[in-house]
C-alpha atoms as a PDB file:
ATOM      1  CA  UNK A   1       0.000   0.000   0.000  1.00  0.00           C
ATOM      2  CA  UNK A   2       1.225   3.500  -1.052  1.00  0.00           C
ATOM      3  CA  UNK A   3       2.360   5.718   1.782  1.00  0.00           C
ATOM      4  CA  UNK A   4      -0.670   8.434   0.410  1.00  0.00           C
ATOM      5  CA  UNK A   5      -3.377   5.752   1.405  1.00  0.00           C
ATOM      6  CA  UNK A   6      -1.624   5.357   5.183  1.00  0.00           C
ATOM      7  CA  UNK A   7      -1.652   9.107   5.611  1.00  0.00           C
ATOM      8  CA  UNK A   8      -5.014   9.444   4.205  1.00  0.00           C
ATOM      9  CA  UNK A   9      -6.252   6.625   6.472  1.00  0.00           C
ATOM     10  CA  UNK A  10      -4.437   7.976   9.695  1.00  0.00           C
ATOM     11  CA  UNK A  11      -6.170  11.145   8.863  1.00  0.00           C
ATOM     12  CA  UNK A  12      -9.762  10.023   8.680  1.00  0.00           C
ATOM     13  CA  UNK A  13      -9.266   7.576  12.101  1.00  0.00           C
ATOM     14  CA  UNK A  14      -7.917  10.704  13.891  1.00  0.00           C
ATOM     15  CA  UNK A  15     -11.351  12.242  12.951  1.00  0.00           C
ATOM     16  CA  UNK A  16     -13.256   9.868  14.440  1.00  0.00           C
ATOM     17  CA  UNK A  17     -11.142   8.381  17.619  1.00  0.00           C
ATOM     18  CA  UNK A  18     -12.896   8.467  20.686  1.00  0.00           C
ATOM     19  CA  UNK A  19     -12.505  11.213  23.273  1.00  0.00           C
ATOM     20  CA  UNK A  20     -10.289  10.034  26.119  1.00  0.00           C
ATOM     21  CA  UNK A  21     -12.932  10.887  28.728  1.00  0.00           C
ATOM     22  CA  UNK A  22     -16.165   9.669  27.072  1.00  0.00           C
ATOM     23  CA  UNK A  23     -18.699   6.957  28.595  1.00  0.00           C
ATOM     24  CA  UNK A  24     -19.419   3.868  27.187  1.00  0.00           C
ATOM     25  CA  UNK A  25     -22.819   4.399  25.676  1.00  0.00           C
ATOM     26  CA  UNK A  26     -20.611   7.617  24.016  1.00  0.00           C
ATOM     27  CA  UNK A  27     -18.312   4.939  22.490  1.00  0.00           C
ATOM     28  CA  UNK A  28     -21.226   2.938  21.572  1.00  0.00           C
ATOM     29  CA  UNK A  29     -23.407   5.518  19.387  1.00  0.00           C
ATOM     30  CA  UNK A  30     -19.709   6.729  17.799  1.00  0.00           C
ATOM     31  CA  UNK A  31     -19.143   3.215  16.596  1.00  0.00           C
ATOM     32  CA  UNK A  32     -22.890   2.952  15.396  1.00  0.00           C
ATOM     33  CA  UNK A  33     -22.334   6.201  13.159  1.00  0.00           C
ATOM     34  CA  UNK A  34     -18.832   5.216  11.636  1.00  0.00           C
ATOM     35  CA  UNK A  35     -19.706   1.581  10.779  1.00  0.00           C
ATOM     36  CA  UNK A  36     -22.990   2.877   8.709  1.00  0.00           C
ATOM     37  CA  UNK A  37     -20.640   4.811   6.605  1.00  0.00           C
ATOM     38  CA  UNK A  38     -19.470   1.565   5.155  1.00  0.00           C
ATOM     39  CA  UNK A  39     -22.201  -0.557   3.478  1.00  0.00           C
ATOM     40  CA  UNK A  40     -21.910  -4.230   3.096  1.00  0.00           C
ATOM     41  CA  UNK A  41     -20.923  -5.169  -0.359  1.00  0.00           C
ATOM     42  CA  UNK A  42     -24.186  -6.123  -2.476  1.00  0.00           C
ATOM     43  CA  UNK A  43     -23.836  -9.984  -2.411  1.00  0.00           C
ATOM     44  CA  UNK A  44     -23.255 -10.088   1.568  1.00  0.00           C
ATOM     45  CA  UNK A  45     -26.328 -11.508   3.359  1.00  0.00           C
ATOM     46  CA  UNK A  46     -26.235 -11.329   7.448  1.00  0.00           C
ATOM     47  CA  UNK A  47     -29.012 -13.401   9.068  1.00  0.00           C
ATOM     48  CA  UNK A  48     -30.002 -13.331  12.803  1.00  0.00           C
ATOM     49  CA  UNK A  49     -29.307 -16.807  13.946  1.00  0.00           C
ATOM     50  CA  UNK A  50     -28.198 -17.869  17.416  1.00  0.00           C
ATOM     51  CA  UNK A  51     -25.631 -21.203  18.579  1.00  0.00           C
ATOM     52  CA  UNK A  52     -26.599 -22.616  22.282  1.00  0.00           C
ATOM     53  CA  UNK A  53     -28.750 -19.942  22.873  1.00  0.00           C
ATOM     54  CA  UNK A  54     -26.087 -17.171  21.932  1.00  0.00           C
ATOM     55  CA  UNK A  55     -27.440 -14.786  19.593  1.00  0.00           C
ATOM     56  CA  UNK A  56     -25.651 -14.715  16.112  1.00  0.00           C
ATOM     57  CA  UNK A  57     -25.139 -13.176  12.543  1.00  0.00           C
ATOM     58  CA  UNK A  58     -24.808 -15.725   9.997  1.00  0.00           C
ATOM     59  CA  UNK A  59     -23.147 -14.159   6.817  1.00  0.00           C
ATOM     60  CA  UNK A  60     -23.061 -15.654   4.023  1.00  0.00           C
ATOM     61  CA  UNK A  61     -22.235 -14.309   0.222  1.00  0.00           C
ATOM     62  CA  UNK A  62     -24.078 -15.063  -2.601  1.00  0.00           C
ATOM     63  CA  UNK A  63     -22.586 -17.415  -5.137  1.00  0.00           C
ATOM     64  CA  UNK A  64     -19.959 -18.706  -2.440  1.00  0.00           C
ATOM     65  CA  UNK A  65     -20.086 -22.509  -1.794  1.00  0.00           C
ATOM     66  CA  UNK A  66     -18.812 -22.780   1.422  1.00  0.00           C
ATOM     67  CA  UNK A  67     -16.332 -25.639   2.633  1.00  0.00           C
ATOM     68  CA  UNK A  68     -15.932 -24.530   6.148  1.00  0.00           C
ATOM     69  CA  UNK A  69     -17.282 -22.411   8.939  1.00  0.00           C
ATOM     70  CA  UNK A  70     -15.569 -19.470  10.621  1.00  0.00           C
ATOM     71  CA  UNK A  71     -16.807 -18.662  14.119  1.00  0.00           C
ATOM     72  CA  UNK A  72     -15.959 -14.943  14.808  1.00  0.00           C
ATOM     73  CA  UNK A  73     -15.744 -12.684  17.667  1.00  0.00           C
ATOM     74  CA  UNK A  74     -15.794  -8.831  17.300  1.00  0.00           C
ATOM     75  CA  UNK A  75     -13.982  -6.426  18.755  1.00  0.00           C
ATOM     76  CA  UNK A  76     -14.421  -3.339  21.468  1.00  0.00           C
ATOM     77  CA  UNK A  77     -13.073  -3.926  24.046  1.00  0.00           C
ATOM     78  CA  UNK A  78     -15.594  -5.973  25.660  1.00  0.00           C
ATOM     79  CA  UNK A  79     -18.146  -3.522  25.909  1.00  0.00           C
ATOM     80  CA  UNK A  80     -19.001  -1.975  22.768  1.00  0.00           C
ATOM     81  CA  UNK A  81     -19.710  -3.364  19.089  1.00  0.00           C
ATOM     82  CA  UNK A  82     -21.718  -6.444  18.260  1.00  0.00           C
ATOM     83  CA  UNK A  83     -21.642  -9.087  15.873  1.00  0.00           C
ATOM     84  CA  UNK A  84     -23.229  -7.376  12.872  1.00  0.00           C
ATOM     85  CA  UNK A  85     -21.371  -4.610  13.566  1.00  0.00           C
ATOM     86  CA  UNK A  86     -18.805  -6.527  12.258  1.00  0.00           C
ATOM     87  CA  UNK A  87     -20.368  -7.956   9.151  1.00  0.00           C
ATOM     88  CA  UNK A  88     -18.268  -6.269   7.273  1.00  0.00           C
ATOM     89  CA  UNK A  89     -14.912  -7.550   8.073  1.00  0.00           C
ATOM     90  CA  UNK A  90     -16.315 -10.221   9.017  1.00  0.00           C
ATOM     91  CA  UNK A  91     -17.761 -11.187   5.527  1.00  0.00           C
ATOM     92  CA  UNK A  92     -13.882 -10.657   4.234  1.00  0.00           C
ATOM     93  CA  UNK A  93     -12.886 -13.308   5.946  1.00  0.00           C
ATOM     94  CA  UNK A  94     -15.639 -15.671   4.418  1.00  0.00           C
ATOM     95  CA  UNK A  95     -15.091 -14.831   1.577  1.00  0.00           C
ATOM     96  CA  UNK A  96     -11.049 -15.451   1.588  1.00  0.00           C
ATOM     97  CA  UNK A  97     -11.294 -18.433   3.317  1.00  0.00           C
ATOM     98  CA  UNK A  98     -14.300 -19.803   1.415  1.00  0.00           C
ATOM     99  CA  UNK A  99     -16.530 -20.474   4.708  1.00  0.00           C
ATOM    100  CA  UNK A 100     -19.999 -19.510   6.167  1.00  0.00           C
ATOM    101  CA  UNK A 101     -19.446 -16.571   9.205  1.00  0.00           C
ATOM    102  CA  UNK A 102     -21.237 -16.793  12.169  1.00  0.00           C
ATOM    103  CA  UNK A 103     -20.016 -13.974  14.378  1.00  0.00           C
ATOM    104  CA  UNK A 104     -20.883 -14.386  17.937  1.00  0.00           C
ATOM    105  CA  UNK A 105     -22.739 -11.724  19.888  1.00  0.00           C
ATOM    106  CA  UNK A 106     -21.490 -12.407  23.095  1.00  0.00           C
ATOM    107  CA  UNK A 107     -22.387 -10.243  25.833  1.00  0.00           C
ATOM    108  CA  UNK A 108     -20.948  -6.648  27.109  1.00  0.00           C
ATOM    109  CA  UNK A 109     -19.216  -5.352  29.844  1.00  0.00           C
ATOM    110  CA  UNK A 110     -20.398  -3.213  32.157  1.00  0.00           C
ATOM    111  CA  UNK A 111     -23.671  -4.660  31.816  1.00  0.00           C
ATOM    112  CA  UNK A 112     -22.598  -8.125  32.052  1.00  0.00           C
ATOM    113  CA  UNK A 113     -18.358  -8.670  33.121  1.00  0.00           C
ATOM    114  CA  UNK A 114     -16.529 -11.193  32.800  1.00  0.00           C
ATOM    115  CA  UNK A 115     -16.954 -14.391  32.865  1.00  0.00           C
ATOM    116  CA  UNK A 116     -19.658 -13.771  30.362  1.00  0.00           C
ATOM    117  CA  UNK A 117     -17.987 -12.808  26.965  1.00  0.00           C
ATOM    118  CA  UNK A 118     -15.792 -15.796  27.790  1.00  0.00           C
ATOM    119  CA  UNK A 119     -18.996 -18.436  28.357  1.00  0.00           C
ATOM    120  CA  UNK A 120     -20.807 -17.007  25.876  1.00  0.00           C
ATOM    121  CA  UNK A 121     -18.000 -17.663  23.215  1.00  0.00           C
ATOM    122  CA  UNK A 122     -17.531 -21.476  24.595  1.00  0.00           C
ATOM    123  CA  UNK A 123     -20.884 -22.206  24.589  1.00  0.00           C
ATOM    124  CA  UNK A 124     -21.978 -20.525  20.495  1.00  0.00           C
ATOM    125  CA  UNK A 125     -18.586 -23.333  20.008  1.00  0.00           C
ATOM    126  CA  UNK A 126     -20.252 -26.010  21.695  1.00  0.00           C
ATOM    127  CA  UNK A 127     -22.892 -25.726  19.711  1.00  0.00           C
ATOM    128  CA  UNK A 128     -21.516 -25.643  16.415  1.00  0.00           C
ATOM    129  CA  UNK A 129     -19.910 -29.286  17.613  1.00  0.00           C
ATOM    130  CA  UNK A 130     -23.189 -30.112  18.780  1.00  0.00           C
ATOM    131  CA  UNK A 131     -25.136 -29.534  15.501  1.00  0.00           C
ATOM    132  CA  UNK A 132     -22.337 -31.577  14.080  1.00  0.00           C
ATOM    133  CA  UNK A 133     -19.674 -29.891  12.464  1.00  0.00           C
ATOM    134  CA  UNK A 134     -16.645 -31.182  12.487  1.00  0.00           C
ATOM    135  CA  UNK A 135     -13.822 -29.601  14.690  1.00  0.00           C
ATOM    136  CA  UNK A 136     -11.671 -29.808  11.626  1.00  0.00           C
ATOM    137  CA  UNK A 137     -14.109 -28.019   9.428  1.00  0.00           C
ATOM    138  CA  UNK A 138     -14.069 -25.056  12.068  1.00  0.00           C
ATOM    139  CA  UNK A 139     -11.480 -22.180  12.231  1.00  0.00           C
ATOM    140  CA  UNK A 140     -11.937 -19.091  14.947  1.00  0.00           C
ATOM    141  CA  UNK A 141     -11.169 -15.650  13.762  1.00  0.00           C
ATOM    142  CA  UNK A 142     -11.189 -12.212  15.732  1.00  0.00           C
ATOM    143  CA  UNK A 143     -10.336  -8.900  15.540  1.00  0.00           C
ATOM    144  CA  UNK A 144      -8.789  -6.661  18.780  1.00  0.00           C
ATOM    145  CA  UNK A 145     -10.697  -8.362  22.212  1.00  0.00           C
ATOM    146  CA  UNK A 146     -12.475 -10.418  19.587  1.00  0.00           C
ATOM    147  CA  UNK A 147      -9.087 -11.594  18.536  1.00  0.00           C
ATOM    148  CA  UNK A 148      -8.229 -11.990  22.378  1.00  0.00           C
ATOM    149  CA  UNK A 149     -11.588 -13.902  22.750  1.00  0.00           C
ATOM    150  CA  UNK A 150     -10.810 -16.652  20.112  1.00  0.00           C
ATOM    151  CA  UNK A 151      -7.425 -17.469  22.194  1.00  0.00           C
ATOM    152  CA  UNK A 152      -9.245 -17.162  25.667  1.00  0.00           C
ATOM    153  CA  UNK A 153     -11.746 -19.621  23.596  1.00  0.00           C
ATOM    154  CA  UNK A 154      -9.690 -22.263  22.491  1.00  0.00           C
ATOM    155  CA  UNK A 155      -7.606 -22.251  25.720  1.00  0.00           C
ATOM    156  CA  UNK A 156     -10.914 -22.659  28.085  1.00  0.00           C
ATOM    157  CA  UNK A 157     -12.371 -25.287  25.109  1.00  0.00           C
ATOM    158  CA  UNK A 158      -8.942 -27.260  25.781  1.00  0.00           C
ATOM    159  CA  UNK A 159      -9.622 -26.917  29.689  1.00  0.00           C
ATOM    160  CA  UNK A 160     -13.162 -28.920  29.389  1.00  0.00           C
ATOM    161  CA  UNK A 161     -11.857 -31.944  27.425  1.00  0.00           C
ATOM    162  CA  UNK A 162     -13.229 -30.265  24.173  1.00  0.00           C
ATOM    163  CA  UNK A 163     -11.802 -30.817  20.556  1.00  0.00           C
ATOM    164  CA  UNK A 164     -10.288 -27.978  19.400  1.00  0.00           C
ATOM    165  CA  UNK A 165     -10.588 -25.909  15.950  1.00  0.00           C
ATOM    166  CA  UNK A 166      -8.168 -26.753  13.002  1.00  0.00           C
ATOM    167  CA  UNK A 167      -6.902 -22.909  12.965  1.00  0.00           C
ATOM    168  CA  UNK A 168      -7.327 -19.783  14.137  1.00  0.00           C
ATOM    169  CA  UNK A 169      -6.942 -15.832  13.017  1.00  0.00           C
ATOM    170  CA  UNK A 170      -6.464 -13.014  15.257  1.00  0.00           C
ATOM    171  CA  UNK A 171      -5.837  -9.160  14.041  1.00  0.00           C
ATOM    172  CA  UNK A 172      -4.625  -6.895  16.991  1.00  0.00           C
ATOM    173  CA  UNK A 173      -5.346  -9.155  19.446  1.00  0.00           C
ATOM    174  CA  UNK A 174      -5.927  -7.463  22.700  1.00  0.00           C
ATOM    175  CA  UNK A 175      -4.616 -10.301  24.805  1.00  0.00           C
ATOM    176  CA  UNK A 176      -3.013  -8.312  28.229  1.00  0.00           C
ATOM    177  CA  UNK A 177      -5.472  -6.339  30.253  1.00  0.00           C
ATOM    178  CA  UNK A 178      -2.846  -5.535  32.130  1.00  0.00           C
ATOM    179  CA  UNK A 179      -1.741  -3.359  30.366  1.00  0.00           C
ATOM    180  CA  UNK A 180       2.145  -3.903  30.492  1.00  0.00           C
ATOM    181  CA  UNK A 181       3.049  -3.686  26.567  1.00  0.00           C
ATOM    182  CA  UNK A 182       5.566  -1.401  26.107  1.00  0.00           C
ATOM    183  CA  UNK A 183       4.296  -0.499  22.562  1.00  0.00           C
ATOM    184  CA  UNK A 184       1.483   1.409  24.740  1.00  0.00           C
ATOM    185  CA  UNK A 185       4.059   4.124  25.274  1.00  0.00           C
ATOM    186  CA  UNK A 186       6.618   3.392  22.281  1.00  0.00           C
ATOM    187  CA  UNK A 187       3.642   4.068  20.129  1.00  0.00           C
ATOM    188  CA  UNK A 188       0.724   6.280  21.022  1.00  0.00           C
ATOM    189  CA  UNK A 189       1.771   9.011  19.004  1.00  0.00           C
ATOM    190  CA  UNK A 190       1.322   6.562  16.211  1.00  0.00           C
ATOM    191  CA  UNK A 191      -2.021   5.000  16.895  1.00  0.00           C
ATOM    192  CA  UNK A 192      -4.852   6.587  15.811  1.00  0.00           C
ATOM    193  CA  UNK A 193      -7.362   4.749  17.747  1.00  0.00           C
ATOM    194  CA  UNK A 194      -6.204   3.494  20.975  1.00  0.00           C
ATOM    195  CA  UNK A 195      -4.596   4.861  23.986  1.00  0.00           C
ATOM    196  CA  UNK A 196      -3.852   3.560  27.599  1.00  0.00           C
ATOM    197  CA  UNK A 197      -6.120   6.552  28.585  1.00  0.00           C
ATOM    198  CA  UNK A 198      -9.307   4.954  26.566  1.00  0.00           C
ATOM    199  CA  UNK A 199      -8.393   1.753  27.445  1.00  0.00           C
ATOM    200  CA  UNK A 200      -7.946   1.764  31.392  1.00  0.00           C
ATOM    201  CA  UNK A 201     -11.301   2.509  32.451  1.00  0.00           C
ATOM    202  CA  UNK A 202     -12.842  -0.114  29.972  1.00  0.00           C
ATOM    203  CA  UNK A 203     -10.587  -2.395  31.492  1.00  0.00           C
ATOM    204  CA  UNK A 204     -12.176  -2.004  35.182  1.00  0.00           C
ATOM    205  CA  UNK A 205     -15.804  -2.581  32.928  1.00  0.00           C
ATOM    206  CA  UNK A 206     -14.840  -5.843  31.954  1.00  0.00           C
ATOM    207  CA  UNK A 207     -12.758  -6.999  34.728  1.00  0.00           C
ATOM    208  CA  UNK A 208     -15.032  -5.960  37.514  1.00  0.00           C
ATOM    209  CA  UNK A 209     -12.683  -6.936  40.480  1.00  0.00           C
ATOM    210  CA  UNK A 210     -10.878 -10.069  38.519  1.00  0.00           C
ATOM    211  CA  UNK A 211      -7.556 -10.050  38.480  1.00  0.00           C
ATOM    212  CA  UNK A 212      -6.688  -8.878  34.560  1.00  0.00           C
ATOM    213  CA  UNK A 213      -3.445 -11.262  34.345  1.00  0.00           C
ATOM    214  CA  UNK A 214      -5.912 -14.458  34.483  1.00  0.00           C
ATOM    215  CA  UNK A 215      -5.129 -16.234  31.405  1.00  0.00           C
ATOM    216  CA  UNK A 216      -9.045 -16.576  29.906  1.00  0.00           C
ATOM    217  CA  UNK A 217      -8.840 -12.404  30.523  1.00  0.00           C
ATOM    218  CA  UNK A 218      -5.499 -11.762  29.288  1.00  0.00           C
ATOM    219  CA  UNK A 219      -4.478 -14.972  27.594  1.00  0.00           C
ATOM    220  CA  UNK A 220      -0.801 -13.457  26.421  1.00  0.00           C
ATOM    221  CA  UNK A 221      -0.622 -14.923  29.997  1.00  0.00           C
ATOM    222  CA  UNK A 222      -2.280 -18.693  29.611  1.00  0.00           C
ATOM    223  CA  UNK A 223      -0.449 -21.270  29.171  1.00  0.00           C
ATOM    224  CA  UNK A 224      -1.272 -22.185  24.965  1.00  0.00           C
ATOM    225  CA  UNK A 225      -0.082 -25.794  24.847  1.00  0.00           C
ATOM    226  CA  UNK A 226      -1.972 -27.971  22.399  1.00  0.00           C
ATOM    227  CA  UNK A 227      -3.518 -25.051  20.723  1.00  0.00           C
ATOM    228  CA  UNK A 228      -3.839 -25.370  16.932  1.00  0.00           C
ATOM    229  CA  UNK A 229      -1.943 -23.575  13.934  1.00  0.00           C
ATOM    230  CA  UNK A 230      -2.424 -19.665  14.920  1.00  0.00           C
ATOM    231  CA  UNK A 231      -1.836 -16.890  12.536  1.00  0.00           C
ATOM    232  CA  UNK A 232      -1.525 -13.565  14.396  1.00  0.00           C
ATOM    233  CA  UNK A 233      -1.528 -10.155  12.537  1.00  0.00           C
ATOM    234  CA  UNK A 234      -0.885  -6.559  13.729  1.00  0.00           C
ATOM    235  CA  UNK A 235      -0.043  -3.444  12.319  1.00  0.00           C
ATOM    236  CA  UNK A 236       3.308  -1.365  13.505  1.00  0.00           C
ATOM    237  CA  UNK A 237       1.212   1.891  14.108  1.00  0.00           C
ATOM    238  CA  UNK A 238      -0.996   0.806  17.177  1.00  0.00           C
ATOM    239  CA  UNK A 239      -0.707   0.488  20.761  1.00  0.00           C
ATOM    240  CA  UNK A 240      -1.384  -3.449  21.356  1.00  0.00           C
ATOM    241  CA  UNK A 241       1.345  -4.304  18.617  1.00  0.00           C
ATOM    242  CA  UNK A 242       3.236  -5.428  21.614  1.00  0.00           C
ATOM    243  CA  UNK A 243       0.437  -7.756  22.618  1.00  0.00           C
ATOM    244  CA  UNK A 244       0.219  -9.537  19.336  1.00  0.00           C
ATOM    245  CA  UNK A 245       4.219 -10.012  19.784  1.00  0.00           C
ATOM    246  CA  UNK A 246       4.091 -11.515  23.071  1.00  0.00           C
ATOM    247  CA  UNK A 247       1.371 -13.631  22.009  1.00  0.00           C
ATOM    248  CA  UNK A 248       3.259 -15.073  18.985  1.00  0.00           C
ATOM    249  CA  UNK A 249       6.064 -16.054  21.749  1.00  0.00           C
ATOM    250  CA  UNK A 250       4.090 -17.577  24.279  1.00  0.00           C
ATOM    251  CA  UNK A 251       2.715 -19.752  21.606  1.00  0.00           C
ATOM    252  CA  UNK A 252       6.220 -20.707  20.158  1.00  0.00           C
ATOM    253  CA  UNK A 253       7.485 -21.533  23.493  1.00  0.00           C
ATOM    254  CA  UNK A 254       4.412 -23.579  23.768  1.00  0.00           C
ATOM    255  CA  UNK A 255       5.096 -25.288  20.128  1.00  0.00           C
ATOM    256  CA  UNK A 256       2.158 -24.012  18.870  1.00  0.00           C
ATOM    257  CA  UNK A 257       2.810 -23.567  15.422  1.00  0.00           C
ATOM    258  CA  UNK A 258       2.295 -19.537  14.802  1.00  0.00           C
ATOM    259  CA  UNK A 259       2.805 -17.008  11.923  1.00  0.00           C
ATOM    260  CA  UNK A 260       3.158 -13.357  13.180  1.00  0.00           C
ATOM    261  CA  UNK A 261       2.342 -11.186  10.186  1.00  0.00           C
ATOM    262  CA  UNK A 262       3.339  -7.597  10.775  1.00  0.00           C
ATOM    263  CA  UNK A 263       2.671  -4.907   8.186  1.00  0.00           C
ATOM    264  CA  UNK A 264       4.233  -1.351   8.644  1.00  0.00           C
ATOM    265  CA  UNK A 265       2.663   2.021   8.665  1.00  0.00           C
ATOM    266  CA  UNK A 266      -0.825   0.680   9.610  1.00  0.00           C
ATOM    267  CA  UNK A 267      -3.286   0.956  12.542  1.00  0.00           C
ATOM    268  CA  UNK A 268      -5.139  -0.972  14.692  1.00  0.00           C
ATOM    269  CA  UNK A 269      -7.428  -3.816  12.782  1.00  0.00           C
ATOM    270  CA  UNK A 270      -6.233  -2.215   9.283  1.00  0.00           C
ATOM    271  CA  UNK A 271      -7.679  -5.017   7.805  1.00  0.00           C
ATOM    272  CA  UNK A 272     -11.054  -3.376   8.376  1.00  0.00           C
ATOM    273  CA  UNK A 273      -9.932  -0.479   5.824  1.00  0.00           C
ATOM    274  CA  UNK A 274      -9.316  -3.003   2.677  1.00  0.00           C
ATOM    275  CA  UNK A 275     -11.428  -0.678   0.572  1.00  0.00           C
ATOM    276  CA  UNK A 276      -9.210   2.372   0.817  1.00  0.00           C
ATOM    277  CA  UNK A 277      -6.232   0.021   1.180  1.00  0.00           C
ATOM    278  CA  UNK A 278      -4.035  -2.156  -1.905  1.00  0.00           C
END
C-alpha cells in the first residue's frame, strides 16, 4: 500500500477516535455512526441466527459454496460493538477463506463482566460441535478483544476436554489487560485509535474486580499448549502491537505452530480499511 493511502487513512481515524474521557454508551453511538458509513458489499447476506442460545449473525455471500465455517468474535473492548457490527470484516474473511461466518454476539461489559464474553463464546462453540460440524471443518477468527476472545476460547475449550478448531486468526489481538506492553508508550503518538487513557477505564468494565493477568482475561498470559496452527496479525502503528508479539512467543514456546504477520505504517485492525487500502 502507497504511503498516500496510510496518511489518508491515519487522517480520517484521527477524525473519528474516541474522546479520552467519554462513557461507554458515548463509544457505543460513535461506533454505530462510523460503521454505517461503510455498506456491506451487495452480495453479503447477514441473518439473525443464534448457537446454544447465543445470539448470532450468519453471513453468508451469494454465489460462495462454502467448505468450512468461521466462528468470529468482534472487537471493542468488551463492551461496545456487536456481531453485525462486524459484518463487514467479518464477511472478508468468508469470503477469503471460502466459509460460512457466524459472528458471535457475546455479551458486554459493564452490563454483564466477565466471565460472560468468555462463556458465551464457549458455549456458540459447543454448539456448532453439537449440531455436528466437524472440529476440523471449524477455524476461529477475531479482531482486537475479539481476537483476544478466540485465544481465551480455544484455551478454556482445551480446559473442558473439548476438541479444538483446526486454525485460528487473530488481528490486533488485545490479549493483556494488564496493560504492560511497552508499545502502549513506544507508540501512542502513532495509533490513531487506541490509547492507555481509553483503554484503562474499559478495562475495570470488563474486569469488575478479577484479576486482569488471568489467562481466559489476558491470555498473552495462559499457558497455549496444544492449541492449533495460529496466525496472528498486527499493524506497527498501534498500541497493542506489543500484545500480538508476546502472544506469537508464548505460543512458540508452547510449540504451537504460529505465523506473526506484521505490516508497517498501519493501525489498529487495518484489515477493516481493505477498501481504501491495496
Amino acid at each position: 500500500m502507497s504511503t498516500e493511502q496510510q496518511e489518508r487513512l491515519d487522517a480520517i481515524l484521527r477524525q473519528s477516535t474516541f474522546p479520552a474521557d467519554s462513557s461507554v454508551d458515548e463509544q457505543r453511538r460513535i461506533l454505530r455512526d462510523l460503521t454505517s458509513t461503510q455498506p456491506l458489499p451487495a452480495d453479503v447476506t447477514v441473518t439473525a441466527a443464534a448457537l446454544g442460545g447465543i445470539p448470532t449473525a450468519d453471513i453468508t455471500i451469494d454465489g460462495l459454496a462454502p467448505r468450512h465455517v468461521v466462528l468470529y468474535f468482534h472487537g471493542g473492548v468488551y463492551v461496545i460493538g456487536d456481531a453485525f457490527l462486524a459484518a463487514n470484516l467479518a464477511s472478508e474473511i468468508g469470503r477469503r477463506a471460502r466459509a460460512e461466518v457466524s459472528s458471535v454476539d457475546y455479551r458486554l461489559a459493564p452490563e454483564h463482566p466477565y466471565p460472560a464474553a468468555v462463556d458465551d463464546a464457549l458455549a456458540a462453540y459447543a454448539a456448532l460441535l453439537e449440531d455436528g460440524v466437524a472440529p476440523s471443518d471449524i477455524a476461529f477468527a477475531g479482531e482486537s478483544a475479539g481476537g483476544g476472545l478466540a485465544v481465551a476460547t480455544m484455551v478454556n475449550a482445551r480446559d473442558h476436554g473439548m476438541p479444538l478448531p483446526a486454525a485460528a486468526l487473530v488481528m490486533s489481538p488485545y490479549v493483556d489487560l494488564t496493560l504492560t506492553g511497552a508499545t502502549l508508550e513506544i507508540k501512542r503518538e502513532l495509533d490513531p485509535l487506541l490509547s492507555r487513557e481509553l483503554l484503562e477505564p474499559r478495562v475495570a468494565d470488563y474486569t469488575s474486580g478479577y484479576d486482569p493477568a488471568r489467562g481466559l482475561i489476558s491470555p498473552v498470559f495462559a499457558d497455549l499448549t496444544g492449541l492449533p496452527p495460529l496466525t496472528i496479525q498486527a499493524g506497527t502503528h498501534e498500541v497493542l502491537l506489543d500484545d500480538a508479539v508476546r502472544l506469537a512467543r508464548q505460543a512458540a514456546i508452547a510449540d504451537v505452530e504460529v505465523t506473526l504477520d506484521i505490516t508497517p505504517g498501519v493501525p489498529h485492525v487495518f484489515q477493516a480499511y481493505s477498501p481504501i487500502l491495496d
